[in-house]
N, C-alpha and C. Protein backbone atom coordinates (compact mmCIF):
# COMPACT_ATOMS: atom_id res chain seq x y z
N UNK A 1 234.20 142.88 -142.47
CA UNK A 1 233.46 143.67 -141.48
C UNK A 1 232.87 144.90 -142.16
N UNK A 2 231.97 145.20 -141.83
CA UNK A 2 230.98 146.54 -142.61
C UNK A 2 231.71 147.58 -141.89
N UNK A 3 231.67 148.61 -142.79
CA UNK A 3 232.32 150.20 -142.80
C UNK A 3 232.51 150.22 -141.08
N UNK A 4 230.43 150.17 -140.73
CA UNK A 4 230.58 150.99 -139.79
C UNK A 4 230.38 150.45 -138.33
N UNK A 5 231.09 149.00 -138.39
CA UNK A 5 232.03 148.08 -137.67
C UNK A 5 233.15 148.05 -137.02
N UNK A 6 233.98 149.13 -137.91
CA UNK A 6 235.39 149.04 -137.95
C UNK A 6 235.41 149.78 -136.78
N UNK A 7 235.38 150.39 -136.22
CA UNK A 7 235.18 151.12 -135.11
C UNK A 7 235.76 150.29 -133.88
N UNK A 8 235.24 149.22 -133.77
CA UNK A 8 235.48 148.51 -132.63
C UNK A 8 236.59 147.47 -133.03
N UNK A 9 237.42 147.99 -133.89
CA UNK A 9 238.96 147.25 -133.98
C UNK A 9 239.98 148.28 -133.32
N UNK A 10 239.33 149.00 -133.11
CA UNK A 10 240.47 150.21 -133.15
C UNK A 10 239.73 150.56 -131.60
N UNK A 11 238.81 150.52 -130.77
CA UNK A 11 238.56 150.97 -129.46
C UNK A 11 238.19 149.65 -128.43
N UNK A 12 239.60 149.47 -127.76
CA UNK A 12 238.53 148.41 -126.63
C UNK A 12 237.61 149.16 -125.66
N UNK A 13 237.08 149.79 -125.76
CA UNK A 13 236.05 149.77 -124.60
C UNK A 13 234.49 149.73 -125.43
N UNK A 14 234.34 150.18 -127.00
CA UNK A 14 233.51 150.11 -128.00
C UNK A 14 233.36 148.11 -127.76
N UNK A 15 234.63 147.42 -127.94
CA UNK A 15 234.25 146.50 -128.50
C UNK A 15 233.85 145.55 -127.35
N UNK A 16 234.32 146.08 -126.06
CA UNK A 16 233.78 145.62 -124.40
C UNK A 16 232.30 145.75 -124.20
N UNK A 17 231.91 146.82 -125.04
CA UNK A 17 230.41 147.08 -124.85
C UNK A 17 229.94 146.05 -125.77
N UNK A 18 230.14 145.96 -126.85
CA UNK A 18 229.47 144.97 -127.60
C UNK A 18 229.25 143.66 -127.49
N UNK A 19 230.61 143.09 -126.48
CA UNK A 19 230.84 141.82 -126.06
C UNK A 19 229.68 141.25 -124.69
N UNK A 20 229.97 142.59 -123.91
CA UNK A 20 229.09 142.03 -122.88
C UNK A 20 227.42 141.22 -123.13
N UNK A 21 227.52 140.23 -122.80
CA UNK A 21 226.14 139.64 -122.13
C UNK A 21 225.57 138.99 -121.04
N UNK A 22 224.33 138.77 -121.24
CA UNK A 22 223.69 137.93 -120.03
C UNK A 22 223.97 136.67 -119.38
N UNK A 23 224.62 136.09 -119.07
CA UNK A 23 224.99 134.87 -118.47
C UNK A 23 224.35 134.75 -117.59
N UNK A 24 223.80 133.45 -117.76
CA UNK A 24 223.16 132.92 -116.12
C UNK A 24 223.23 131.84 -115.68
N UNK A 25 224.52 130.97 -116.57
CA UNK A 25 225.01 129.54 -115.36
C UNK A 25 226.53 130.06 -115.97
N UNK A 26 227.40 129.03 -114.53
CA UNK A 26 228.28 129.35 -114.19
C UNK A 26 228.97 127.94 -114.29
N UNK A 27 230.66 128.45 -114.76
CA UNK A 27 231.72 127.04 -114.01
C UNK A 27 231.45 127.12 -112.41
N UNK A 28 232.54 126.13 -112.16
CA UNK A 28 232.83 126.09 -110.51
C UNK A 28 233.79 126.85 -109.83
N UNK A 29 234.11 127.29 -111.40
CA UNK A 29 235.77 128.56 -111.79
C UNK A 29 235.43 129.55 -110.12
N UNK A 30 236.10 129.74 -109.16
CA UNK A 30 236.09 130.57 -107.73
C UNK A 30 236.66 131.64 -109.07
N UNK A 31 236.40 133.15 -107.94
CA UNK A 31 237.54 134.21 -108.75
C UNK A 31 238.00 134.66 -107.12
N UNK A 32 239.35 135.33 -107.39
CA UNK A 32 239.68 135.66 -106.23
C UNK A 32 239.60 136.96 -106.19
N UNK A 33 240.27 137.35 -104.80
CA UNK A 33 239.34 138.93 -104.25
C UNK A 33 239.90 139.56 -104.66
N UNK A 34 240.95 139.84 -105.60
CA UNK A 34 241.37 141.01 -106.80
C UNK A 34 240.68 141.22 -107.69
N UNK A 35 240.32 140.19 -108.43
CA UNK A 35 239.12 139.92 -109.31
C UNK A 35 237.86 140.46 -108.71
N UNK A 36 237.33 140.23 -107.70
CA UNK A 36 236.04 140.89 -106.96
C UNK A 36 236.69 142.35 -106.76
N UNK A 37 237.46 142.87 -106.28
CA UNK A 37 238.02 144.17 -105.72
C UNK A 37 237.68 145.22 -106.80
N UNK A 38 238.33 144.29 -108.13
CA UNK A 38 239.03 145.18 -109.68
C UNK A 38 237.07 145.81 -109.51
N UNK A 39 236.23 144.82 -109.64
CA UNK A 39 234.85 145.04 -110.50
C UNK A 39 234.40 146.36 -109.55
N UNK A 40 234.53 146.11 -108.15
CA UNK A 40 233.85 147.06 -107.16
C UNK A 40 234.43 148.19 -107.57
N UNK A 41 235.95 148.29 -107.24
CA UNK A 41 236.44 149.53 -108.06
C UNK A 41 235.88 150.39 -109.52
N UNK A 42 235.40 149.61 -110.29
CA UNK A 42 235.20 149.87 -111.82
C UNK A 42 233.94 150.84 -110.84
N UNK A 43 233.03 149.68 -110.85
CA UNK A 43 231.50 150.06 -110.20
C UNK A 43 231.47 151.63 -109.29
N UNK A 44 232.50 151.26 -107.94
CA UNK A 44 232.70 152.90 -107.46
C UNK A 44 233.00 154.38 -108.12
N UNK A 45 233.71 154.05 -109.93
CA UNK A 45 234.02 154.96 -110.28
C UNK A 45 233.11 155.55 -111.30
N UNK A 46 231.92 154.89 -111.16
CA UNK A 46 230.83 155.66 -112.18
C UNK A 46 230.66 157.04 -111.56
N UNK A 47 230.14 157.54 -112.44
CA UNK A 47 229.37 159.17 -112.07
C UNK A 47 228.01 159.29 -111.43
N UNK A 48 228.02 159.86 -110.14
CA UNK A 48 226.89 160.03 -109.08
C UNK A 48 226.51 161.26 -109.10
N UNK A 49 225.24 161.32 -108.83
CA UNK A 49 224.97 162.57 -108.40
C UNK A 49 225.56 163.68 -107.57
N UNK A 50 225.78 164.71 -107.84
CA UNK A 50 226.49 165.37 -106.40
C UNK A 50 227.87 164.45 -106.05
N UNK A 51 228.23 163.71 -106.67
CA UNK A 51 229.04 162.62 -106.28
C UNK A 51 229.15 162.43 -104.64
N UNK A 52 227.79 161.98 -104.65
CA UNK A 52 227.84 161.48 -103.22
C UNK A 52 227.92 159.90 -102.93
N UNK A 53 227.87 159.23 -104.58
CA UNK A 53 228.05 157.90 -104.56
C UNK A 53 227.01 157.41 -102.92
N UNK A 54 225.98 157.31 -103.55
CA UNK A 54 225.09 156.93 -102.70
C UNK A 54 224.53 155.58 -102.80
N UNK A 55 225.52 154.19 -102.86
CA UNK A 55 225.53 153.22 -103.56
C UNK A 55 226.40 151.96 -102.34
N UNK A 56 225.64 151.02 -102.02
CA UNK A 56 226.84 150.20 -101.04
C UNK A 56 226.48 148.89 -102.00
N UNK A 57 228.14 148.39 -102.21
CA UNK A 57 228.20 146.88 -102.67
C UNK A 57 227.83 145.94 -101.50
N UNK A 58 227.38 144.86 -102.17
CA UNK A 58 227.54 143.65 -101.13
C UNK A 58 227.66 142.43 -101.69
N UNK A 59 228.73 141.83 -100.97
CA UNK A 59 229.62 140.77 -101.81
C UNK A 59 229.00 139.39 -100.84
N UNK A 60 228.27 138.62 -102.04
CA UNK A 60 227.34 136.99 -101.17
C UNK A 60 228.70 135.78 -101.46
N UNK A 61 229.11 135.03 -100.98
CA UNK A 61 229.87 134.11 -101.09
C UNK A 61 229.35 132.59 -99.96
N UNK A 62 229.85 131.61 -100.72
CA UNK A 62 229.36 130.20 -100.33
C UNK A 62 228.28 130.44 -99.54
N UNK A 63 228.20 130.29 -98.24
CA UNK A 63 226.62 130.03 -97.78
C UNK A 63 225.78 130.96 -97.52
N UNK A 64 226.47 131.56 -97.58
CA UNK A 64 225.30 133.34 -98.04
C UNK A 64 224.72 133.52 -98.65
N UNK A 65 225.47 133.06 -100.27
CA UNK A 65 224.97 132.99 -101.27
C UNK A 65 224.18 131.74 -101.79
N UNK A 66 224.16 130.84 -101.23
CA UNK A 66 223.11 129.64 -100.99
C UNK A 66 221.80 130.26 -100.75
N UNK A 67 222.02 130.69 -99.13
CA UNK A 67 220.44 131.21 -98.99
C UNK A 67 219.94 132.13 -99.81
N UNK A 68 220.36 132.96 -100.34
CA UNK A 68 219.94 133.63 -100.92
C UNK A 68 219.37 132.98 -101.92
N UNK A 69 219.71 132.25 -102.73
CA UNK A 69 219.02 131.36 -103.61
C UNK A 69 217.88 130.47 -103.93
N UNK A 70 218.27 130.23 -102.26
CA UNK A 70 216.93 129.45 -101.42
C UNK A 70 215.92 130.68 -101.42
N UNK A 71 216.04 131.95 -100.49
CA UNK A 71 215.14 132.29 -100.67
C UNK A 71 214.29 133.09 -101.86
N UNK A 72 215.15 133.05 -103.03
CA UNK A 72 214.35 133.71 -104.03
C UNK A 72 213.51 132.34 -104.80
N UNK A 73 213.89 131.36 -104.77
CA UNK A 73 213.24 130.00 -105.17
C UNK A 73 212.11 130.01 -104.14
N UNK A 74 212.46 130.22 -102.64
CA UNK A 74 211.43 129.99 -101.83
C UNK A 74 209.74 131.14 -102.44
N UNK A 75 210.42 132.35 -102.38
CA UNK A 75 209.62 133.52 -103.00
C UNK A 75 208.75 133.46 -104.07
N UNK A 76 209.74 132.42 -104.88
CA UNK A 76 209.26 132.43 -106.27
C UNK A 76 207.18 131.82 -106.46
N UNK A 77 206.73 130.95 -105.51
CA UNK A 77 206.05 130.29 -105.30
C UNK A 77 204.97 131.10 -105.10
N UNK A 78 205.29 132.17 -104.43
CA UNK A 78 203.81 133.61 -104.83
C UNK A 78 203.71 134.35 -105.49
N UNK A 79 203.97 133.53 -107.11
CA UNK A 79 203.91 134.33 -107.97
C UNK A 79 203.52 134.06 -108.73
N UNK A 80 202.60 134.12 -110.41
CA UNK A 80 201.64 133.09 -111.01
C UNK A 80 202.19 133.48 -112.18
N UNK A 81 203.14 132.34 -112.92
CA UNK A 81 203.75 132.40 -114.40
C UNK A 81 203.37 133.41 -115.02
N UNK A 82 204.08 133.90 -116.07
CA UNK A 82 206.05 133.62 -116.03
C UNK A 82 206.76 134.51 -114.42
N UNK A 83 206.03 135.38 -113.75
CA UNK A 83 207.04 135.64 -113.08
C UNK A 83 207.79 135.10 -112.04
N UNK A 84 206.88 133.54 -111.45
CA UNK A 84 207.88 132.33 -110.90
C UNK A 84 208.62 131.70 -111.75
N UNK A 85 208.60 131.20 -112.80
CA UNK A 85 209.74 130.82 -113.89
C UNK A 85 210.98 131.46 -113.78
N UNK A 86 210.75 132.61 -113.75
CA UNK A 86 211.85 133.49 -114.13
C UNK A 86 212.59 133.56 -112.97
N UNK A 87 211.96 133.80 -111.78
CA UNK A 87 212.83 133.79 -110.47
C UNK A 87 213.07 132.63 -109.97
N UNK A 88 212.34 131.12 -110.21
CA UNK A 88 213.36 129.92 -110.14
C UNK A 88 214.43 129.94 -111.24
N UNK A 89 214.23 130.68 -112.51
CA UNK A 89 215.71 130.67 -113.24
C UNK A 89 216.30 131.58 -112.51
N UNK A 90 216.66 133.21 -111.81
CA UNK A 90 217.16 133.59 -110.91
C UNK A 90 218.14 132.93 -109.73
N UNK A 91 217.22 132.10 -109.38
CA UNK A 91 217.39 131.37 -107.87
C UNK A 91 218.67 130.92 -108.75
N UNK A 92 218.83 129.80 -109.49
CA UNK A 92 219.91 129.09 -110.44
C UNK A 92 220.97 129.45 -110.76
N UNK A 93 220.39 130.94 -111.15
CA UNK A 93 221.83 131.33 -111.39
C UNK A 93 222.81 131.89 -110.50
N UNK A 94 221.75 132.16 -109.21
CA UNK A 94 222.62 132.78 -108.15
C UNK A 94 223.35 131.57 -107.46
N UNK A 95 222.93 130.65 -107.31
CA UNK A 95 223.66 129.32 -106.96
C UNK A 95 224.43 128.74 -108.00
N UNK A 96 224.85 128.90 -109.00
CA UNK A 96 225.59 128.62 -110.09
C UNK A 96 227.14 129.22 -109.61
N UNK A 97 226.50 130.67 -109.66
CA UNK A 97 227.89 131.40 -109.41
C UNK A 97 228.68 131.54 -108.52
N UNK A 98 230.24 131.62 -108.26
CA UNK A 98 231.06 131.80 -107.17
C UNK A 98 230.72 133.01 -106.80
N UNK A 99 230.28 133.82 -106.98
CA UNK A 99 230.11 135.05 -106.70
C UNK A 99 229.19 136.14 -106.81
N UNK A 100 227.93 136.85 -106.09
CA UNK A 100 227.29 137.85 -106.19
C UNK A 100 227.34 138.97 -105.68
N UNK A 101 227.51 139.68 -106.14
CA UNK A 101 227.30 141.04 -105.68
C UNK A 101 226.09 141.79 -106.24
N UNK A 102 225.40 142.27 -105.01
CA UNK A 102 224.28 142.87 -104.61
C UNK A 102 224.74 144.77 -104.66
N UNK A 103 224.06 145.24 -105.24
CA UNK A 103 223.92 146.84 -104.95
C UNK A 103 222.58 147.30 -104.33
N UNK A 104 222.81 148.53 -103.43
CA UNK A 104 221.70 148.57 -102.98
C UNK A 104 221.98 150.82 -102.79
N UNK A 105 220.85 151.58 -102.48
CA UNK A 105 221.57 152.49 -102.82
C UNK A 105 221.20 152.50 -100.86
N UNK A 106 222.08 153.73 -100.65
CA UNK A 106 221.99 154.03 -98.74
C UNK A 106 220.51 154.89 -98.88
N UNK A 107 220.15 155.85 -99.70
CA UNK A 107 219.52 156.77 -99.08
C UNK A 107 219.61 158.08 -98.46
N UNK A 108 221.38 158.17 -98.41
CA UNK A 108 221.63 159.29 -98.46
C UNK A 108 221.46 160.19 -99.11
N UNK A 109 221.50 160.07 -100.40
CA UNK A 109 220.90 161.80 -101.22
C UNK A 109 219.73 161.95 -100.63
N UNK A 110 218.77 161.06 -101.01
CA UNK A 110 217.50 161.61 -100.53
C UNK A 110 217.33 162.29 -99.30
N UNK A 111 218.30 162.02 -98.16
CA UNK A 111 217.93 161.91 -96.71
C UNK A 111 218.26 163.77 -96.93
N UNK A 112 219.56 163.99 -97.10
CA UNK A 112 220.07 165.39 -97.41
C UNK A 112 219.63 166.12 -98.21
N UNK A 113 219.22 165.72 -99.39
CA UNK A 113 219.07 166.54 -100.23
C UNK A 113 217.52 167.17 -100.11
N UNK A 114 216.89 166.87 -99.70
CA UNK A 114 215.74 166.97 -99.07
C UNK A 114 215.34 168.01 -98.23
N UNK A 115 216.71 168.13 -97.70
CA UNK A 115 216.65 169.14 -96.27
C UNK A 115 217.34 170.51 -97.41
N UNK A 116 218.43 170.18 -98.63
CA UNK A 116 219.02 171.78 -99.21
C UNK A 116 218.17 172.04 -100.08
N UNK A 117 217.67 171.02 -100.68
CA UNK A 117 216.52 172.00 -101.78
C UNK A 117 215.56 172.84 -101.24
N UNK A 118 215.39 173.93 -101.43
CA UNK A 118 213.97 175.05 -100.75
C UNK A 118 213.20 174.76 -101.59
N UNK A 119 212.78 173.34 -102.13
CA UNK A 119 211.24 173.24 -102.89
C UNK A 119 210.29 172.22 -102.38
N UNK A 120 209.28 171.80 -102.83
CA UNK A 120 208.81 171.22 -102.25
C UNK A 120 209.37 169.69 -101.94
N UNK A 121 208.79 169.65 -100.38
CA UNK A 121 209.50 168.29 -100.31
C UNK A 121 209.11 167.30 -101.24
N UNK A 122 207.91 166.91 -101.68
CA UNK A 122 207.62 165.53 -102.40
C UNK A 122 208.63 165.99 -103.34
N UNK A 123 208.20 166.73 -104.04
CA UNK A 123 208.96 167.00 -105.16
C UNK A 123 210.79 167.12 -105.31
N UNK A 124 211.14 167.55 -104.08
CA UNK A 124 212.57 167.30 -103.72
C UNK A 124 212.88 165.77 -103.51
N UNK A 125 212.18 165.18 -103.19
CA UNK A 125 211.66 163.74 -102.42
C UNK A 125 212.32 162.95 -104.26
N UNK A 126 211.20 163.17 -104.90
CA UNK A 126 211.29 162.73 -105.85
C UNK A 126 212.66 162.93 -106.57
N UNK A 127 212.98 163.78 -107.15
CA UNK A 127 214.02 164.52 -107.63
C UNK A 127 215.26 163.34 -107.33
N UNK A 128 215.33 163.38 -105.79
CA UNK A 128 216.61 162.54 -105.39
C UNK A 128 216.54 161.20 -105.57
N UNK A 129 215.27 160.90 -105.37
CA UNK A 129 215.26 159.22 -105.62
C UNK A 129 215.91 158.98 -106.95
N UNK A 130 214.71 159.86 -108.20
CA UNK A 130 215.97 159.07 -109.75
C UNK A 130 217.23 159.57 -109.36
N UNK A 131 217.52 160.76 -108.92
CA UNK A 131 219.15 160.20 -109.03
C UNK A 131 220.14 159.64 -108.29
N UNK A 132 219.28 159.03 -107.31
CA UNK A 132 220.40 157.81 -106.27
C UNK A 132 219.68 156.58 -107.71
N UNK A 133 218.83 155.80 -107.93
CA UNK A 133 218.47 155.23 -109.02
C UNK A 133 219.47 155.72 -110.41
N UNK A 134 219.62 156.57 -110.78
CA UNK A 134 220.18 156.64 -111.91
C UNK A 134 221.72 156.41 -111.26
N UNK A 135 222.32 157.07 -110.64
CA UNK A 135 223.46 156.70 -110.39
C UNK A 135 223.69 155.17 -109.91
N UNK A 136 223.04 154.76 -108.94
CA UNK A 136 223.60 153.32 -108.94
C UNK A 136 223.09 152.28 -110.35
N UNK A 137 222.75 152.69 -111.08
CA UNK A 137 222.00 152.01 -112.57
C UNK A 137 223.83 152.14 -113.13
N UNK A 138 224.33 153.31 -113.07
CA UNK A 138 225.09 153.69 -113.68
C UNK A 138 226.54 152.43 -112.71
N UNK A 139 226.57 152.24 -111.79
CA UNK A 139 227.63 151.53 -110.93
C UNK A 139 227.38 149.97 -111.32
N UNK A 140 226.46 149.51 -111.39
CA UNK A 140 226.35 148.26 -112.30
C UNK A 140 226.55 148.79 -113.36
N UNK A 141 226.20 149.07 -114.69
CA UNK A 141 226.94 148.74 -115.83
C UNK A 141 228.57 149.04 -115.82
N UNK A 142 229.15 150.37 -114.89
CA UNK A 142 230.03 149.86 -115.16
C UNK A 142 231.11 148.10 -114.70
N UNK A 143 230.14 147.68 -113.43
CA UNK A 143 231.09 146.62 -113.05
C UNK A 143 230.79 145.13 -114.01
N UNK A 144 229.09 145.71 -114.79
CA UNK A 144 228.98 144.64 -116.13
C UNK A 144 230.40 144.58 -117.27
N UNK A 145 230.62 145.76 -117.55
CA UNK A 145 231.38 145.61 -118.66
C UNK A 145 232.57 145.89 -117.83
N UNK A 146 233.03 146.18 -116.73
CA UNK A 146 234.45 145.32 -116.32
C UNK A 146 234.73 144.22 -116.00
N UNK A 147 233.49 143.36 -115.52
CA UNK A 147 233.40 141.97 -115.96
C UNK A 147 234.01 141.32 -117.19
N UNK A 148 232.99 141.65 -117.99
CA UNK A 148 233.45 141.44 -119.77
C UNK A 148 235.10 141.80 -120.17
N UNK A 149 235.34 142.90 -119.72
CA UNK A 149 236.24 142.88 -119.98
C UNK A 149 237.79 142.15 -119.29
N UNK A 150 237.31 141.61 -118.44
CA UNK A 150 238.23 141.04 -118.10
C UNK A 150 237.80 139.40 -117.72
N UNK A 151 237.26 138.85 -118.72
CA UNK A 151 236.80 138.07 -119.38
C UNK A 151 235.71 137.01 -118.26
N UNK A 152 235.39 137.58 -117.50
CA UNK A 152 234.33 137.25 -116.95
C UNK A 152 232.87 137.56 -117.33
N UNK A 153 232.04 136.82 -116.50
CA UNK A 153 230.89 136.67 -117.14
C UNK A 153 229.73 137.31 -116.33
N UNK A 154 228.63 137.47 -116.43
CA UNK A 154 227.57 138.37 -115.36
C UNK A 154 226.10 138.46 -115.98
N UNK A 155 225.31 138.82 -115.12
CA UNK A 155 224.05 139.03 -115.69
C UNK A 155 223.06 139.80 -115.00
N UNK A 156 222.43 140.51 -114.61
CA UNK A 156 221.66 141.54 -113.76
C UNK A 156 220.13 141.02 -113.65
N UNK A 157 220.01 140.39 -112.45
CA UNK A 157 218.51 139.74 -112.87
C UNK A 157 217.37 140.40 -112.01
N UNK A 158 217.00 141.39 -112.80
CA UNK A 158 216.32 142.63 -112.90
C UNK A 158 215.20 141.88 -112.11
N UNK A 159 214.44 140.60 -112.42
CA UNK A 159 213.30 139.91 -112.12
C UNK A 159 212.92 139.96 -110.34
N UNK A 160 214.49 140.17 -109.62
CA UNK A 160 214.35 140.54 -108.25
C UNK A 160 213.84 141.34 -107.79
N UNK A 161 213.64 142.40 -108.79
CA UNK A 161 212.99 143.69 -108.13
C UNK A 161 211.45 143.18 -107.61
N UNK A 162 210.93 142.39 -107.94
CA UNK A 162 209.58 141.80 -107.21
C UNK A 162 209.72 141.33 -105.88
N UNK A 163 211.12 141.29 -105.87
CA UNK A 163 211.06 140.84 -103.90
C UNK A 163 211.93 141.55 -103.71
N UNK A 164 212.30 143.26 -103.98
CA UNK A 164 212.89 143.98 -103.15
C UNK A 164 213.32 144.02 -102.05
N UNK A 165 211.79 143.91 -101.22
CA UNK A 165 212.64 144.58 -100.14
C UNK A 165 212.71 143.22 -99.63
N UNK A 166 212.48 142.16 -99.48
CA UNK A 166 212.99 140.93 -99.03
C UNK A 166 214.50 140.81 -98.89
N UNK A 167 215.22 141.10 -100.44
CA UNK A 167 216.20 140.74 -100.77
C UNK A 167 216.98 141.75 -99.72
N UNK A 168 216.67 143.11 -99.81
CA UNK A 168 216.88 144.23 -99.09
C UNK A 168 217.11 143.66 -97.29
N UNK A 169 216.31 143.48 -96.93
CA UNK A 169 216.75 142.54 -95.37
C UNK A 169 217.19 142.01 -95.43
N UNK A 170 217.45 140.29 -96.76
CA UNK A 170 217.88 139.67 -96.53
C UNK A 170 219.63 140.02 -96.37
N UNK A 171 220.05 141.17 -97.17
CA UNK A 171 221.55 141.83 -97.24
C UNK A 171 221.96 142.78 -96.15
N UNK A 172 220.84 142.62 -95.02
CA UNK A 172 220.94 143.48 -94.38
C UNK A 172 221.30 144.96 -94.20
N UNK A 173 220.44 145.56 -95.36
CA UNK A 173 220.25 147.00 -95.88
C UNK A 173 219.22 147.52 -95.83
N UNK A 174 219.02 148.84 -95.75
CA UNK A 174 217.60 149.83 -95.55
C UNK A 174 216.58 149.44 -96.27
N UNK A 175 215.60 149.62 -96.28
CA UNK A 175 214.45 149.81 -97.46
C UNK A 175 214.79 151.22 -98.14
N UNK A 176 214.57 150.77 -99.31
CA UNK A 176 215.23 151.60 -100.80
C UNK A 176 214.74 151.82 -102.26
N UNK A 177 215.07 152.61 -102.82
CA UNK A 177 214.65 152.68 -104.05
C UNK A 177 215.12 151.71 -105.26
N UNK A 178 216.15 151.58 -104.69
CA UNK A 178 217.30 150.47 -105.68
C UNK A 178 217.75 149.51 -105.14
N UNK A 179 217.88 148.21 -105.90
CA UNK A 179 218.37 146.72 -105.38
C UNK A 179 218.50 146.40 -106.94
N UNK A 180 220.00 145.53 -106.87
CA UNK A 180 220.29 145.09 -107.61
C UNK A 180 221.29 143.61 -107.41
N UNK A 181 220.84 143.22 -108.21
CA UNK A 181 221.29 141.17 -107.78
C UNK A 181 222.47 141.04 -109.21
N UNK A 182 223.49 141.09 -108.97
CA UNK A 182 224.54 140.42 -110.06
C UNK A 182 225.26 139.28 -109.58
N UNK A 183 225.12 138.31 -110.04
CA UNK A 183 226.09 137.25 -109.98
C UNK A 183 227.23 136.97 -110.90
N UNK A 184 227.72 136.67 -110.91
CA UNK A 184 229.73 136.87 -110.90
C UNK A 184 230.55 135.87 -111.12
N UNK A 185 231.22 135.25 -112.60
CA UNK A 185 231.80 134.34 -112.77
C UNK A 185 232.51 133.83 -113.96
N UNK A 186 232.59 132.79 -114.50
CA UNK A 186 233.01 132.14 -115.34
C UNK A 186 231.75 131.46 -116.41
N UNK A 187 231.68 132.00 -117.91
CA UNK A 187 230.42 131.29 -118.24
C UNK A 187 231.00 129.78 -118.56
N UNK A 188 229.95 128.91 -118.58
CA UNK A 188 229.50 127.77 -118.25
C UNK A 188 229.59 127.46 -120.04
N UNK A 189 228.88 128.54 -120.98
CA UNK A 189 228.98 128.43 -122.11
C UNK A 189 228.62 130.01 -122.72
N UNK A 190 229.00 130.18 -123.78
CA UNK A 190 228.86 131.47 -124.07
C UNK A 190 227.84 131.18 -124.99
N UNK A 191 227.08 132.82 -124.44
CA UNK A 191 225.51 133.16 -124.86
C UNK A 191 226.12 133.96 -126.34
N UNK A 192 225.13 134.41 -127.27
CA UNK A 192 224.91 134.67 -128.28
C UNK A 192 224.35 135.91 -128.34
N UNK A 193 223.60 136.21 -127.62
CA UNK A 193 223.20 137.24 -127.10
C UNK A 193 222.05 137.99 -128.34
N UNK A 194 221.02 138.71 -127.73
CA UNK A 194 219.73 139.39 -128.47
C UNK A 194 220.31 140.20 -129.51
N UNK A 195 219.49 140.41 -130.34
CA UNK A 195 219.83 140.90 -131.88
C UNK A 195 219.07 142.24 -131.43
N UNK A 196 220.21 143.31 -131.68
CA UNK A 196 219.83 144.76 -130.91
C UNK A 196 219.28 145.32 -132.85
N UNK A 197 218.38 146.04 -132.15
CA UNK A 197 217.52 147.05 -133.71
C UNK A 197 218.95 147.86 -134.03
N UNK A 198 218.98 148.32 -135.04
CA UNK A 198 220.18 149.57 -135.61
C UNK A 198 219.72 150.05 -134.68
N UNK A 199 220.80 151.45 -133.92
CA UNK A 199 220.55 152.38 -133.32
C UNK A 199 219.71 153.58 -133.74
N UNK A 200 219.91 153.64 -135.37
CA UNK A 200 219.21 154.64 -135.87
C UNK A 200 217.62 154.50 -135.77
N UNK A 201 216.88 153.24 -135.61
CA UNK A 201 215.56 153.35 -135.39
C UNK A 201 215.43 153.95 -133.74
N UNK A 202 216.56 154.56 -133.26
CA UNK A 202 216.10 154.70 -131.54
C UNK A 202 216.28 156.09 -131.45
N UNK A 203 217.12 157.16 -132.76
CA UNK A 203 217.22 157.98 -132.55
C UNK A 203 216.47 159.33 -133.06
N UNK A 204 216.39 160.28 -132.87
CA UNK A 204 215.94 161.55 -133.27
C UNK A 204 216.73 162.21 -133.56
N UNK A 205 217.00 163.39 -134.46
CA UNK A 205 217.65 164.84 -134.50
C UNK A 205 217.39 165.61 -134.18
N UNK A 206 217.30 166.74 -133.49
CA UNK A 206 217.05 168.06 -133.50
C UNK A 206 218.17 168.77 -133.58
N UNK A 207 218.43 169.91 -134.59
CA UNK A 207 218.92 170.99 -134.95
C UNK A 207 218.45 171.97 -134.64
């Protein structure tokens, strides 16, 4: 192992990050609701804004999670390659898995925070949206890599955001800034996962 490898013999949560990937078919492997509970937990304990955790899970199981599948396959059809490709691979994987969980944020910061800032509203407006967005960004990765780490499998299929707010009714939640589609399971086969650049081409110094 190279020098600056070694690192992740000596830290599991270094080597949890490295492990995690994209999965997008599934065994028939069910997980049970400790297993679903553990991830929500992980997910609730990220860092929020104001810690107002402005973030609701929603857990799709058997025929819930059917339609849902149906309708992003159904969706997929007004859309002109690759971005129907990608959401009939979506549709797949959400029917693959025993399990999805959906994030979506409430809208509460914005709703409040809106009213304590004395600046301008758009601009207060704005302000709160990235950070109900950044914080629930932050509540999926952590329930990605408590997945991984507890040797389950997951994948975030970002490609939904084209039918937001669809998906958004379909979970019966507000219209929002944030929606997020994870499905939840056992991989089927393990991915290999993208060849990340050194970090050092991503970074800068300033002194």
């Amino acid at each position: 192992m190279k020098s600056k490898d070694a690192i992740y013999l000596f830290n599991d949560t270094l080597l949890t990050i490295r492990k995690r990937r994209s999965i997008r078919m599934f065994t028939k492997n069910d997980l049970s609701d400790e297993q679903i509970a553990a991830l929500l937990q992980a997910a609730n304990e990220a860092p929020s804004a104001h810690n107002q955790q402005s973030w609701r899970f929603i857990v799709l199981r058997k025929q819930k999670k059917q339609e849902l599948a149906d309708l992003v396959a159904a969706q997929s059809e007004g859309f002109p390659r690759p971005a129907s490709a990608l959401l009939r691979m979506a549709a797949r994987s959400i029917a693959s898995a025993p399990v999805v969980i959906a994030v979506a944020n409430t809208g509460d910061l914005i709703d409040h925070g809106t009213d304590l800032f004395k600046v301008n509203k758009e601009m207060a407006h704005d302000f709160f949206r990235t950070m109900e967005i950044q914080s629930s960004a932050a509540a999926v990765q952590n329930m990605l890599l408590a997945a991984t780490s507890s040797g389950l499998a997951t994948v975030w299929l970002g490609i939904l955001f084209l039918i937001k707010d669809d998906v958004l009714k379909f979970i019966e939640e507000r219209a929002g800034e944030f929606m997020a589609v994870i499905p939840v399971g056992y991989a089927s086969r393990e991915g290999g996962g993208p060849k990340k650049e050194p970090f050092e081409m991503k970074v800068r110094y300033l002194d």
